[in-house]
C-alpha atoms as a PDB file:
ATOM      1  CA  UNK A   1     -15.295 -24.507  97.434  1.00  0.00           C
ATOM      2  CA  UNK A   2     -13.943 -24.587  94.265  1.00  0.00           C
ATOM      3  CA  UNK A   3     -13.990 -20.949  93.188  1.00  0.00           C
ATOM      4  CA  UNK A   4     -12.066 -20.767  96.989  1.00  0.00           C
ATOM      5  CA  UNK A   5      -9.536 -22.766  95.312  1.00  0.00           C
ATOM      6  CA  UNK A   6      -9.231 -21.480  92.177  1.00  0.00           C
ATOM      7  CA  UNK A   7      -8.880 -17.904  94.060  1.00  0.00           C
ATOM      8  CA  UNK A   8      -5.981 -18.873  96.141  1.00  0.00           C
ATOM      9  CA  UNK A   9      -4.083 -19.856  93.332  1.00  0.00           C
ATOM     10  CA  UNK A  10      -1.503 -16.623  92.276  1.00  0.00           C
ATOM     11  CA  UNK A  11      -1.366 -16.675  88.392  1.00  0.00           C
ATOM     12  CA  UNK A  12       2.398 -15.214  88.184  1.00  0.00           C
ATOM     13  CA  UNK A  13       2.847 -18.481  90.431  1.00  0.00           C
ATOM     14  CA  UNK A  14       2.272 -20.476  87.858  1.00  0.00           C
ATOM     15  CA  UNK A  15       4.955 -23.067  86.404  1.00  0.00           C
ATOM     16  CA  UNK A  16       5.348 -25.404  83.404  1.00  0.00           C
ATOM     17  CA  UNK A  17       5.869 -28.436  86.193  1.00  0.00           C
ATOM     18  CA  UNK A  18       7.532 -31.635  86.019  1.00  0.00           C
ATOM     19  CA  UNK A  19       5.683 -32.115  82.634  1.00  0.00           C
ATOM     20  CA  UNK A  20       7.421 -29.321  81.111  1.00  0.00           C
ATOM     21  CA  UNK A  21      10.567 -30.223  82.622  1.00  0.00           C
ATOM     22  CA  UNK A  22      10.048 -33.951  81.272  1.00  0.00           C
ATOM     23  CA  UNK A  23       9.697 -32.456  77.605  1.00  0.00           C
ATOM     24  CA  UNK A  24      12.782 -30.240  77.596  1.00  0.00           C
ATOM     25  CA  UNK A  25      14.764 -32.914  79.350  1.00  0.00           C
ATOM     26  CA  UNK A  26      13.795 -35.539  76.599  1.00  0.00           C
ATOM     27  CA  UNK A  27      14.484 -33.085  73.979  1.00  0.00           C
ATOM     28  CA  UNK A  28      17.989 -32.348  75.595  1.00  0.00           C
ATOM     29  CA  UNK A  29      18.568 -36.194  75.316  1.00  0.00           C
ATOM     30  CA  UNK A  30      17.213 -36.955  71.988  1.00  0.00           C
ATOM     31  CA  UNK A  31      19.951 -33.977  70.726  1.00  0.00           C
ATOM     32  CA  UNK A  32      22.639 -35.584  72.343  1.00  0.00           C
ATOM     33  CA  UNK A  33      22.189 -38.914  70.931  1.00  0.00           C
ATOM     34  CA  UNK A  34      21.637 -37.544  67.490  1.00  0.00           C
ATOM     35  CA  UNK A  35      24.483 -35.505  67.428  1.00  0.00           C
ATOM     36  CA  UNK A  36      26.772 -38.304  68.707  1.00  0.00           C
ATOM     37  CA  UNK A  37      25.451 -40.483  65.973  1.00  0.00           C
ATOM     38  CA  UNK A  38      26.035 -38.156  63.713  1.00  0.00           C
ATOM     39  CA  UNK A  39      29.537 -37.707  64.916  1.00  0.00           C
ATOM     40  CA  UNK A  40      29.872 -41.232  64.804  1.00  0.00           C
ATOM     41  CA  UNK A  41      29.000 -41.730  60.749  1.00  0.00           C
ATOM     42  CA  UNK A  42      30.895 -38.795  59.594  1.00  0.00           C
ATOM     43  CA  UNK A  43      34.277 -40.377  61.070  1.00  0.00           C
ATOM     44  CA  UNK A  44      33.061 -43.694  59.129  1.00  0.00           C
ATOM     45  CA  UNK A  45      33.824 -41.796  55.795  1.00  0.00           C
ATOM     46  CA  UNK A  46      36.626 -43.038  53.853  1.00  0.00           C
ATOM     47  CA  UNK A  47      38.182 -39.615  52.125  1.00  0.00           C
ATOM     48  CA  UNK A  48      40.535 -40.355  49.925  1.00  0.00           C
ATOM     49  CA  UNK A  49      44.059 -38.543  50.264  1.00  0.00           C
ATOM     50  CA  UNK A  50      45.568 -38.605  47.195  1.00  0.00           C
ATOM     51  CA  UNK A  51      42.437 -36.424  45.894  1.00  0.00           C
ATOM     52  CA  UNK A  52      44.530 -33.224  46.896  1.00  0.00           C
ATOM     53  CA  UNK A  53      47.637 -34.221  45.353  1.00  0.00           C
ATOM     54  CA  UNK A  54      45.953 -34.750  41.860  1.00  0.00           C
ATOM     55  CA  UNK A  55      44.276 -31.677  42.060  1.00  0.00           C
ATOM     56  CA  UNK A  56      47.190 -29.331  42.981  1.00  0.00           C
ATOM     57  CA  UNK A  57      49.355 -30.992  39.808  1.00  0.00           C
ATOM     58  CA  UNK A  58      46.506 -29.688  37.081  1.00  0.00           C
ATOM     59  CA  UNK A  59      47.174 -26.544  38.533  1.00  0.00           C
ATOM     60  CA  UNK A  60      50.877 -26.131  38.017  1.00  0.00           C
ATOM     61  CA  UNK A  61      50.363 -26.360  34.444  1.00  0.00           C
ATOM     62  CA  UNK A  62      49.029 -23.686  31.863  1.00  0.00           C
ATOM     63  CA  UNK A  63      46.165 -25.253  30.525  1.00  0.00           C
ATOM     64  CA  UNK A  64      45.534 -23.330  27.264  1.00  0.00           C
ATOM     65  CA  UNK A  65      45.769 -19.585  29.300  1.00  0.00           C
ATOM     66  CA  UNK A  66      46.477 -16.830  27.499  1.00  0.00           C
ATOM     67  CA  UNK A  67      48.779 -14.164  28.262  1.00  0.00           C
ATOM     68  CA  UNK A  68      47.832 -12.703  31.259  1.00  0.00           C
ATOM     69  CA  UNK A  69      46.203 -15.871  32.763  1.00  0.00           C
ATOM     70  CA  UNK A  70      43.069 -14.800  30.855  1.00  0.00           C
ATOM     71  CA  UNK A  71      40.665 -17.820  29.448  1.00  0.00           C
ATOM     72  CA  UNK A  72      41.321 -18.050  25.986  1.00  0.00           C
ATOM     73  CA  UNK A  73      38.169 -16.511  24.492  1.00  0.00           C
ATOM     74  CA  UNK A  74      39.335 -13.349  26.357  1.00  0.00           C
ATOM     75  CA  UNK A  75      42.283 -13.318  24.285  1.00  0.00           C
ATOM     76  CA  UNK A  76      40.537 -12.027  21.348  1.00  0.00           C
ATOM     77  CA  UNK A  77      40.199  -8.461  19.845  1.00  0.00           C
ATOM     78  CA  UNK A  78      37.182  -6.585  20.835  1.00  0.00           C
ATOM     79  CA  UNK A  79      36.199  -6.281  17.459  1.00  0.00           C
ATOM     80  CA  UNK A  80      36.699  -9.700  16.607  1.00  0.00           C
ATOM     81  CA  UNK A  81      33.995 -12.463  17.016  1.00  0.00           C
ATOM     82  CA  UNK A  82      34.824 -15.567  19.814  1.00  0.00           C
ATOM     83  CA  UNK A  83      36.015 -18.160  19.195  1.00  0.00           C
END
């Protein structure tokens, strides 16, 4: 009887279930939450907006550049040692 069974089942017939659907359907949920959590704490950090103005003023100036924008130990001769 049980061979008759096992016989009658087709083996391309044969599905994951409700077990497999259980497992991707948890996984599906557990992704959601976890990205809407993590949605949730990056919008709970405190950027501060005068950052950008600070940095953009150090950059109007020439700080020690040579002629052509170069670094300063550019500037040198090729024959002459670094500074």
């Amino acid at each position: 009887m049980k061979w008759a069974v096992l016989r009658a089942v087709d083996e391309s017939a044969v599905t994951p279930g409700v077990l497999g659907f259980l497992v991707v359907a948890l996984l599906g949920v557990a992704t959601y939450l976890l990205i809407r959590s993590m949605n949730r704490q990056i919008r709970r950090i405190d950027v501060p907006d005068d950052h950008d103005d600070d940095l953009d003023d150090d950059h109007d100036h020439d700080h020690g550049k040579g002629d052509a924008g170069r670094p300063p130990d550019a500037n040198h001769a090729p024959g002459e040692p670094g500074r």
